[in-house]
PDB file of N, CA and C in Angstrom:
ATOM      1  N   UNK A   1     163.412 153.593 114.355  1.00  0.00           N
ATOM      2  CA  UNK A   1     162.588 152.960 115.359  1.00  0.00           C
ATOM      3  C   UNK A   1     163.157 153.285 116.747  1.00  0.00           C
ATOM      4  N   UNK A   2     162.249 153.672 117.406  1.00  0.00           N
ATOM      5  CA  UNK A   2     162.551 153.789 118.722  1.00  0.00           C
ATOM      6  C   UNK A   2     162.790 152.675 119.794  1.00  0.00           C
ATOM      7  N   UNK A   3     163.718 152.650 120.966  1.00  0.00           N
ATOM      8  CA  UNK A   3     164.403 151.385 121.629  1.00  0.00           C
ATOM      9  C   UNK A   3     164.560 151.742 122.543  1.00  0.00           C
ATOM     10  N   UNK A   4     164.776 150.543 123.639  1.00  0.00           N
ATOM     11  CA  UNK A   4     165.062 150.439 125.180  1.00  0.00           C
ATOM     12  C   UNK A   4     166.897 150.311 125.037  1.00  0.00           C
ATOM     13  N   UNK A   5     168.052 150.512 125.685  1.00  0.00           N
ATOM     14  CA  UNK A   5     169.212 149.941 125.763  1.00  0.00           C
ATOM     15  C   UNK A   5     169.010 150.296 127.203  1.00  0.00           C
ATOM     16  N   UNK A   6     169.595 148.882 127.590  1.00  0.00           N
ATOM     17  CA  UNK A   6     170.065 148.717 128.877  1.00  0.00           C
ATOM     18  C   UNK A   6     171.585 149.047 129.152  1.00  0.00           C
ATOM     19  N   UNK A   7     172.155 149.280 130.044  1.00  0.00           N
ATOM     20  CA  UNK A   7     173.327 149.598 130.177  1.00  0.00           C
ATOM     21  C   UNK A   7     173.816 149.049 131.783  1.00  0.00           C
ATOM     22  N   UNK A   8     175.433 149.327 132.208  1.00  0.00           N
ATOM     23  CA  UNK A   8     175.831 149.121 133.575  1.00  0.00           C
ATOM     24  C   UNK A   8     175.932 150.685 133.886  1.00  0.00           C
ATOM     25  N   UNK A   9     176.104 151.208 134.933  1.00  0.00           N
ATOM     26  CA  UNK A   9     176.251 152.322 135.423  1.00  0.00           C
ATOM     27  C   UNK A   9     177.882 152.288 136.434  1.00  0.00           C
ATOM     28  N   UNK A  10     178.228 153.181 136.739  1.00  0.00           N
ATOM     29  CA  UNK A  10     179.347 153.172 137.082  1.00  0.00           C
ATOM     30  C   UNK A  10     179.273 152.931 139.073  1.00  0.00           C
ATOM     31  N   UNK A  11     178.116 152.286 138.948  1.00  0.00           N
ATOM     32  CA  UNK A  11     178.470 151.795 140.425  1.00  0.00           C
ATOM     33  C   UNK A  11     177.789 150.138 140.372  1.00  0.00           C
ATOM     34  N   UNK A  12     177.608 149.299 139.240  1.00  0.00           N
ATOM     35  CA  UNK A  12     177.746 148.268 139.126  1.00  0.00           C
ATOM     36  C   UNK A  12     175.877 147.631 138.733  1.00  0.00           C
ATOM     37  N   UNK A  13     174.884 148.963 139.089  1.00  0.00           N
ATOM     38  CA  UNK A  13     173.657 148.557 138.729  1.00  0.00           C
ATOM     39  C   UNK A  13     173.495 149.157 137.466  1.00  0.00           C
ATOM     40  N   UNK A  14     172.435 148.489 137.000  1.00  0.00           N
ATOM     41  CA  UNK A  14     171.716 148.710 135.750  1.00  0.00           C
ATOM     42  C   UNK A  14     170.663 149.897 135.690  1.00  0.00           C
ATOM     43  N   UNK A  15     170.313 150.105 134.182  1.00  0.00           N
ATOM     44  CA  UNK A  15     169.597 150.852 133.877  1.00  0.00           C
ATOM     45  C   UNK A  15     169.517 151.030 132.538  1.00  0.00           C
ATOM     46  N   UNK A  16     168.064 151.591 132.056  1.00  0.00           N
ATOM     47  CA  UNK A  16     167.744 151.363 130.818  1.00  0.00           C
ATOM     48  C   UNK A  16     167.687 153.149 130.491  1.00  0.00           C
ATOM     49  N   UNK A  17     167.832 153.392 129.182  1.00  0.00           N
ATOM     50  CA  UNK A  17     167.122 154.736 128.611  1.00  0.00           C
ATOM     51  C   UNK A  17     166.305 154.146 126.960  1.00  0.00           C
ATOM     52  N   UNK A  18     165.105 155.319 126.705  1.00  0.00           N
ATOM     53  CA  UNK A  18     164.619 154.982 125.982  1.00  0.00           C
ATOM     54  C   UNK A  18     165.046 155.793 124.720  1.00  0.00           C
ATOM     55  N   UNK A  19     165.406 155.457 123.523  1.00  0.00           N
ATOM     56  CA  UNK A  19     165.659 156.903 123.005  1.00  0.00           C
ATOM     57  C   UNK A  19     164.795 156.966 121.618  1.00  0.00           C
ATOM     58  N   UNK A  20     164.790 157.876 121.109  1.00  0.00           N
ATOM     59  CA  UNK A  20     163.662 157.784 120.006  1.00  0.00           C
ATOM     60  C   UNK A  20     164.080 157.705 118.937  1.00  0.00           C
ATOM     61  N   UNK A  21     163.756 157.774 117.772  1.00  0.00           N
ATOM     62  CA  UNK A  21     163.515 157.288 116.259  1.00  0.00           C
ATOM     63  C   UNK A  21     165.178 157.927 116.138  1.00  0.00           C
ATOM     64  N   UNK A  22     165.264 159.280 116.430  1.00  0.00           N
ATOM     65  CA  UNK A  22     166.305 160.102 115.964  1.00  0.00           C
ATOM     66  C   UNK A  22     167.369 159.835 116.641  1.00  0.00           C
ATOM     67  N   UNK A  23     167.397 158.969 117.668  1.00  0.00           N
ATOM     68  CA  UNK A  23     168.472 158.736 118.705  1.00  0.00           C
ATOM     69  C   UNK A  23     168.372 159.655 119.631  1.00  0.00           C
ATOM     70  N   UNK A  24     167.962 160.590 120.081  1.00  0.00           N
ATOM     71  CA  UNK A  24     168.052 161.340 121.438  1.00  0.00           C
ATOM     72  C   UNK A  24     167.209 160.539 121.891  1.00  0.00           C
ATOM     73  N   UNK A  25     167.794 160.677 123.246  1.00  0.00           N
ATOM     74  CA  UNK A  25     167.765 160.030 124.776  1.00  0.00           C
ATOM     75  C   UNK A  25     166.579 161.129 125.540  1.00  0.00           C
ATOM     76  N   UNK A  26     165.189 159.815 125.202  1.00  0.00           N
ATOM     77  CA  UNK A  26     163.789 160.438 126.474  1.00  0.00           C
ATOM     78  C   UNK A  26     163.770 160.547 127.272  1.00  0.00           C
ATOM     79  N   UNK A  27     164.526 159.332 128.047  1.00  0.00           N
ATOM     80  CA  UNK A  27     163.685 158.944 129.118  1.00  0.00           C
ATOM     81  C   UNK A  27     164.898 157.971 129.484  1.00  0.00           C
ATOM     82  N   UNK A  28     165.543 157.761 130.903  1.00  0.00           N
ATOM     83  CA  UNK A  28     166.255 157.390 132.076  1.00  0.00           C
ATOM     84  C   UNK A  28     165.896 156.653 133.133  1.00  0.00           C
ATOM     85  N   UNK A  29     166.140 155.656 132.964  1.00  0.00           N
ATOM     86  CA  UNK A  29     165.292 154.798 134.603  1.00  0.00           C
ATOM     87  C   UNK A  29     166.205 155.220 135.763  1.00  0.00           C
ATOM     88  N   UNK A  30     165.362 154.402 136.601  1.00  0.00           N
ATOM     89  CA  UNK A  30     166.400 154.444 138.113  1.00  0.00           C
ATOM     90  C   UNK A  30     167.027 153.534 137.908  1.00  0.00           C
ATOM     91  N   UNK A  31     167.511 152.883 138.922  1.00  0.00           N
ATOM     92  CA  UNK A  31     168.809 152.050 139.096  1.00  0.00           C
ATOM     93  C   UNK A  31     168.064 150.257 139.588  1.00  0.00           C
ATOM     94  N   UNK A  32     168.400 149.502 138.468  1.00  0.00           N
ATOM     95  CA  UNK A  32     168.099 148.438 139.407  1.00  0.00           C
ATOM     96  C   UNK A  32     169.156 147.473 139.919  1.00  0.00           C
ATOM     97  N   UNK A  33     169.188 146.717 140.419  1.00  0.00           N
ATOM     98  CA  UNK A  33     170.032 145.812 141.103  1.00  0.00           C
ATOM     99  C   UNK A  33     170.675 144.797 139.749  1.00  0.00           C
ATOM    100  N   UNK A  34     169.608 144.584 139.349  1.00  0.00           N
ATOM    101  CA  UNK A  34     169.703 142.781 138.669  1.00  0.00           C
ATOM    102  C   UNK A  34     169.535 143.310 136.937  1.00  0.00           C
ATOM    103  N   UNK A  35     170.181 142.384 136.013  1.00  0.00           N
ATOM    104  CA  UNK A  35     169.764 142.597 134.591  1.00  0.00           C
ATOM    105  C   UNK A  35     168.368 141.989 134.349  1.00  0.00           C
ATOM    106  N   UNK A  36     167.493 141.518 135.011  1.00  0.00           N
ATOM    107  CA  UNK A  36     166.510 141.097 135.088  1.00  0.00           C
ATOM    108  C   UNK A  36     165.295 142.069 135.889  1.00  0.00           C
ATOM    109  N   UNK A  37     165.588 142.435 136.898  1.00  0.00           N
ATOM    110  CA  UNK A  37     165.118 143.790 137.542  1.00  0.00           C
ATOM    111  C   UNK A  37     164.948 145.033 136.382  1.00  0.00           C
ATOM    112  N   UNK A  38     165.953 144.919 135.306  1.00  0.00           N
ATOM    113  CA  UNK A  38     165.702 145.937 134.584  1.00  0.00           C
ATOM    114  C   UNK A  38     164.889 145.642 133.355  1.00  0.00           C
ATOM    115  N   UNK A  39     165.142 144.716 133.026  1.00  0.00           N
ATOM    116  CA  UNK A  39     163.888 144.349 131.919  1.00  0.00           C
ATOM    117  C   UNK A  39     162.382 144.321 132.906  1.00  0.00           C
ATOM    118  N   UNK A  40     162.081 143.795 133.811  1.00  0.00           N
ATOM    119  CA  UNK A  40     160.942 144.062 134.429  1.00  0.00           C
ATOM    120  C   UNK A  40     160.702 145.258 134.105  1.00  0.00           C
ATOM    121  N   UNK A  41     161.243 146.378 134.896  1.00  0.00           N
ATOM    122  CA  UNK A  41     160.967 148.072 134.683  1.00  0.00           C
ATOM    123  C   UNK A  41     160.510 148.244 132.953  1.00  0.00           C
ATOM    124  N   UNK A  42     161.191 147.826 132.167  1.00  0.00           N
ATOM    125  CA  UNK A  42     160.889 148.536 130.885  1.00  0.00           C
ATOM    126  C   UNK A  42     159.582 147.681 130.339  1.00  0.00           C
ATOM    127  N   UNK A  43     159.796 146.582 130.763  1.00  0.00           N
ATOM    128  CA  UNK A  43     157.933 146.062 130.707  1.00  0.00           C
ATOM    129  C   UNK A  43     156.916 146.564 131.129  1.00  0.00           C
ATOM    130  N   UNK A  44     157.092 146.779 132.377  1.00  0.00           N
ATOM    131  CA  UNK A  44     156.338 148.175 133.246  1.00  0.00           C
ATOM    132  C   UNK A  44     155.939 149.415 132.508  1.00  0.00           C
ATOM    133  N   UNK A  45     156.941 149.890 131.529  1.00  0.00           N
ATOM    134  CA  UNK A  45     156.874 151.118 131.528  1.00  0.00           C
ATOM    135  C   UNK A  45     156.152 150.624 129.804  1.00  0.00           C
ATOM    136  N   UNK A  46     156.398 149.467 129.144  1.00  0.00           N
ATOM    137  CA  UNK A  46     155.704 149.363 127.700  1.00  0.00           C
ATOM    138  C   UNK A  46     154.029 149.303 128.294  1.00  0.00           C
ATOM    139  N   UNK A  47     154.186 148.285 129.188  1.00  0.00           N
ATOM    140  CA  UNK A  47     152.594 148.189 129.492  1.00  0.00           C
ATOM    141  C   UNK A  47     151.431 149.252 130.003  1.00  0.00           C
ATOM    142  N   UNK A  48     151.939 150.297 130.836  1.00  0.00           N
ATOM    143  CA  UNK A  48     151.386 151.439 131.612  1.00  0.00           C
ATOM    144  C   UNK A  48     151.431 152.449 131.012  1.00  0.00           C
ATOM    145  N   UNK A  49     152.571 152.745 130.124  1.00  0.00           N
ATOM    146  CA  UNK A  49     152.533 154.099 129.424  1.00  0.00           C
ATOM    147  C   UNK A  49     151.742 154.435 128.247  1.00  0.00           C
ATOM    148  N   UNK A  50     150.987 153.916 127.756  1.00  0.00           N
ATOM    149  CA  UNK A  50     150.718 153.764 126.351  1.00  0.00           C
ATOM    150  C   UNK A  50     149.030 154.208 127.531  1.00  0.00           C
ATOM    151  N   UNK A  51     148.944 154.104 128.158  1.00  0.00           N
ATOM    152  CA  UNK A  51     147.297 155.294 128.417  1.00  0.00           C
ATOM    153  C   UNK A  51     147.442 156.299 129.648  1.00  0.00           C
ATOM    154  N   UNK A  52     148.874 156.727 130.160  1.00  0.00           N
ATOM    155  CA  UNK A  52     148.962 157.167 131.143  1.00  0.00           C
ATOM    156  C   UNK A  52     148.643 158.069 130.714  1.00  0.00           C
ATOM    157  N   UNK A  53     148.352 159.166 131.970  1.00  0.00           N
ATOM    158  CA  UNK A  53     147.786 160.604 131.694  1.00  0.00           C
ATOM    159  C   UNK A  53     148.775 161.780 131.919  1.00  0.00           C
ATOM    160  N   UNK A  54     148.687 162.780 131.092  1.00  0.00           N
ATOM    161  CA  UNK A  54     149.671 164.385 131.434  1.00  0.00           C
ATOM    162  C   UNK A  54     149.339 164.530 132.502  1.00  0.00           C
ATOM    163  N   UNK A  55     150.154 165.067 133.826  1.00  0.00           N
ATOM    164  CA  UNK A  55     149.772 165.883 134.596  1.00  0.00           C
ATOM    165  C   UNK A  55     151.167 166.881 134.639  1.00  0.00           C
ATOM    166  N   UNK A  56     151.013 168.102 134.469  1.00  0.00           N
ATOM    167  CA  UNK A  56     151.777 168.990 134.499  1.00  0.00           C
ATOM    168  C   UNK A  56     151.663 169.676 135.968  1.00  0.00           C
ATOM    169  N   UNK A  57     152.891 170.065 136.906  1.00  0.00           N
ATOM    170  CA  UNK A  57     152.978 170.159 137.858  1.00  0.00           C
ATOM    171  C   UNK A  57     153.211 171.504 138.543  1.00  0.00           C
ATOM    172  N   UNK A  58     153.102 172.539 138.696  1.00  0.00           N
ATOM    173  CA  UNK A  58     153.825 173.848 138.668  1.00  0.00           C
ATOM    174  C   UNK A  58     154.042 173.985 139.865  1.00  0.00           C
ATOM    175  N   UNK A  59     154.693 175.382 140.271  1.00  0.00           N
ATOM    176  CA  UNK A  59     155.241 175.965 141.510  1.00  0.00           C
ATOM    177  C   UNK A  59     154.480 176.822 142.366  1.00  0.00           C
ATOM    178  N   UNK A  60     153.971 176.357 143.666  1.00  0.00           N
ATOM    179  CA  UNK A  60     153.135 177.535 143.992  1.00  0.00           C
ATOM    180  C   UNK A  60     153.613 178.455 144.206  1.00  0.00           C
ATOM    181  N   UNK A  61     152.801 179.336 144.208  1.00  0.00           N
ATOM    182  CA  UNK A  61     152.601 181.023 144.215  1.00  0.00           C
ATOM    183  C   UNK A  61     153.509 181.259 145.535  1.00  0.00           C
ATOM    184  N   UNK A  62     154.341 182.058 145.798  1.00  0.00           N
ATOM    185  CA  UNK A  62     154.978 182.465 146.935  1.00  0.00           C
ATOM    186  C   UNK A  62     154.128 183.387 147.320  1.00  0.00           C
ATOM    187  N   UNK A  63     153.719 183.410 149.090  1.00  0.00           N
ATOM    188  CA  UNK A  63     153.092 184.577 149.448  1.00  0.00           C
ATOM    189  C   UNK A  63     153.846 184.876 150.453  1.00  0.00           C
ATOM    190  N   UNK A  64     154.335 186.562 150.095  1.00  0.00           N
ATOM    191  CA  UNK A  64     154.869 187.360 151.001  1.00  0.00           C
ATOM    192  C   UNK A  64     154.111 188.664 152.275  1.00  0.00           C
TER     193      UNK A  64
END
C-alpha cells in the first residue's frame, strides 16, 4: 500500500514524501513550517490529485 511519511528536514521544517506500493519515493513536498501545515498539504494533495490533469511541458525551440 502506498503512504504519506512525514518527516523533519535538517533545517527544523517539515515535509512529507509519498512513496508507492514498492517503497520508492514519488513525490516530495516543499517545506512547511508546522506538523500541522504538513498534514494540510497532503490533504490538499489526496483531495486535488485524484482528477488533476497531465500537462507535459517542453523546451522551446532555440532560434538562431
Amino acid at each position: 500500500m502506498s503512504k504519506f511519511e512525514i518527516y523533519a528536514d535538517e533545517v527544523g521544517t517539515y515535509k512529507f514524501r509519498l512513496r508507492a506500493r514498492n517503497g520508492q519515493v514519488v513525490a516530495v513536498s516543499q517545506s512547511y513550517r508546522s506538523k500541522e501545515g504538513c498534514l494540510k498539504g497532503i490533504r490538499s494533495v489526496k483531495s486535488n490529485a485524484a482528477d488533476a490533469r497531465i500537462v507535459i511541458l517542453s523546451e522551446e525551440t532555440k532560434k538562431y
